[in-house]
C-alpha atoms as a PDB file:
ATOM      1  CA  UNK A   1       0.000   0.000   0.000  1.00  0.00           C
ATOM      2  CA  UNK A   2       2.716   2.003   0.943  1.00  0.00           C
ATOM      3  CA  UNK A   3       4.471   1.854  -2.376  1.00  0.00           C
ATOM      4  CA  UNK A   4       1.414   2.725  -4.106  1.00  0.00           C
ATOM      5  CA  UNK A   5       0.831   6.048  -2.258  1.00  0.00           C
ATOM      6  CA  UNK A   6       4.596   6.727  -2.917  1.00  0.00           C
ATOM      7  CA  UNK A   7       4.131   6.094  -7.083  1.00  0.00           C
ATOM      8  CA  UNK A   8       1.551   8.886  -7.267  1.00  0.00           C
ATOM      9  CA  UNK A   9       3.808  10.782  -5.207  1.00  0.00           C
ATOM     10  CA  UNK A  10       4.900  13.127  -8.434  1.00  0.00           C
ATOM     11  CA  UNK A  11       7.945  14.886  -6.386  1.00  0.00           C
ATOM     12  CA  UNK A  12       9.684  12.047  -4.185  1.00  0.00           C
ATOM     13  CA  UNK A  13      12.882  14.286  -4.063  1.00  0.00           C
ATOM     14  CA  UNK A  14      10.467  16.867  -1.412  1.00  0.00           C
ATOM     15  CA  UNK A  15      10.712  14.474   1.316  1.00  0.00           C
ATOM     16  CA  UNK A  16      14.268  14.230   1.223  1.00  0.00           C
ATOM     17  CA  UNK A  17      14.699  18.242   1.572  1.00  0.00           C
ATOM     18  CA  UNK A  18      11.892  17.526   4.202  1.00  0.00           C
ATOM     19  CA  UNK A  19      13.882  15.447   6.097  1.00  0.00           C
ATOM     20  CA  UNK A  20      17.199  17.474   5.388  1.00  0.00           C
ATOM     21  CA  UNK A  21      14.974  20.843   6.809  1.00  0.00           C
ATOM     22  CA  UNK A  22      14.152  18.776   9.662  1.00  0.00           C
ATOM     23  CA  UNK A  23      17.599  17.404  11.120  1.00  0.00           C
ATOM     24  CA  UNK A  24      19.130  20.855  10.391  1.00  0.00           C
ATOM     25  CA  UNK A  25      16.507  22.286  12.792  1.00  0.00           C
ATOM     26  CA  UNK A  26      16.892  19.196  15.290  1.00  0.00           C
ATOM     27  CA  UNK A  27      20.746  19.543  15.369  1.00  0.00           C
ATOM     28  CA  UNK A  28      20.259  23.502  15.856  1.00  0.00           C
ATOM     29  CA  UNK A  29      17.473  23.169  18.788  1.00  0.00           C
ATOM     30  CA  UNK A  30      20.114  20.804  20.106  1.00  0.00           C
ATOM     31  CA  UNK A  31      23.157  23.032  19.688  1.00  0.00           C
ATOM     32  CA  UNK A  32      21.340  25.888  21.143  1.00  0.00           C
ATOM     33  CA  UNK A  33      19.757  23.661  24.081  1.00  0.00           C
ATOM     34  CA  UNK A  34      23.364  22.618  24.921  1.00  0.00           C
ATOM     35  CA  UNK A  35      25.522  25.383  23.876  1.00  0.00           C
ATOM     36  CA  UNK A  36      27.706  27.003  26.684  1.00  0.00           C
ATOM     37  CA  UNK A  37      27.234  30.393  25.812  1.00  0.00           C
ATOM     38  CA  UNK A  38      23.465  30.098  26.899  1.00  0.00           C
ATOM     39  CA  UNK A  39      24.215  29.036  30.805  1.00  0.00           C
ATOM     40  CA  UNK A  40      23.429  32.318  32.311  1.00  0.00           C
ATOM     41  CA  UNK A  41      19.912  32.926  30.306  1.00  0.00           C
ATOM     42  CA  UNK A  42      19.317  28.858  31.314  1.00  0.00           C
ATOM     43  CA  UNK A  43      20.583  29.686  34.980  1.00  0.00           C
ATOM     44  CA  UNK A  44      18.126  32.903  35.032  1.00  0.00           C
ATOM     45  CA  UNK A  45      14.970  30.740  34.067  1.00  0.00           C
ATOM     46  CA  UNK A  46      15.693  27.721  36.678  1.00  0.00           C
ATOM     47  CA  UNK A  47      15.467  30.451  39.522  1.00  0.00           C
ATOM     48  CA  UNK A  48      11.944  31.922  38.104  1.00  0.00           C
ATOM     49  CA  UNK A  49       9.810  29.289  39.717  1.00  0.00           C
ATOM     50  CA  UNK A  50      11.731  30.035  43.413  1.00  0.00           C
ATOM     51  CA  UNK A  51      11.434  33.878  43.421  1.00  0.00           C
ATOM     52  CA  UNK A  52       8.095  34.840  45.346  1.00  0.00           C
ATOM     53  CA  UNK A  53       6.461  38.513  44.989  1.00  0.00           C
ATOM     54  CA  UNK A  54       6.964  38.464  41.189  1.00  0.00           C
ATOM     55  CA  UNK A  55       4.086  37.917  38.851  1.00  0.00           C
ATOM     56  CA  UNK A  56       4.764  37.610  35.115  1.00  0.00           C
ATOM     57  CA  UNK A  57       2.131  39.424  33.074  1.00  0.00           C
ATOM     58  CA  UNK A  58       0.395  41.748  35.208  1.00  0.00           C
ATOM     59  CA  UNK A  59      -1.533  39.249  36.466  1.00  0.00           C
ATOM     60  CA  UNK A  60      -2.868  39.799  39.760  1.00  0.00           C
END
């Protein structure tokens, strides 16, 4: 069934840039998840949750 769908498939080469697109984005989240140079915004965001008398928003 599968190879069916794939025959009327008239560009086969778009799911290969499709799949290109998505590991370049994967490796980048990744990069930028892990990177060093991001420590101090990551360090800033663990300590949100712990600081009290600070709402986000204007919410009340």
């Amino acid at each position: 069934m599968r190879d069916q769908v794939l025959n009327q498939f008239e560009h086969p080469w778009l799911m290969v840039v499709g799949m290109i697109l998505f590991i370049m984005v994967f490796i980048g989240v990744l990069y930028m998840v892990t990177g060093k140079k991001n420590n101090s915004s990551f360090s800033e965001a663990e300590q949100l949750p712990l600081e009290d008398g600070q709402k986000i928003g204007g919410a009340k």
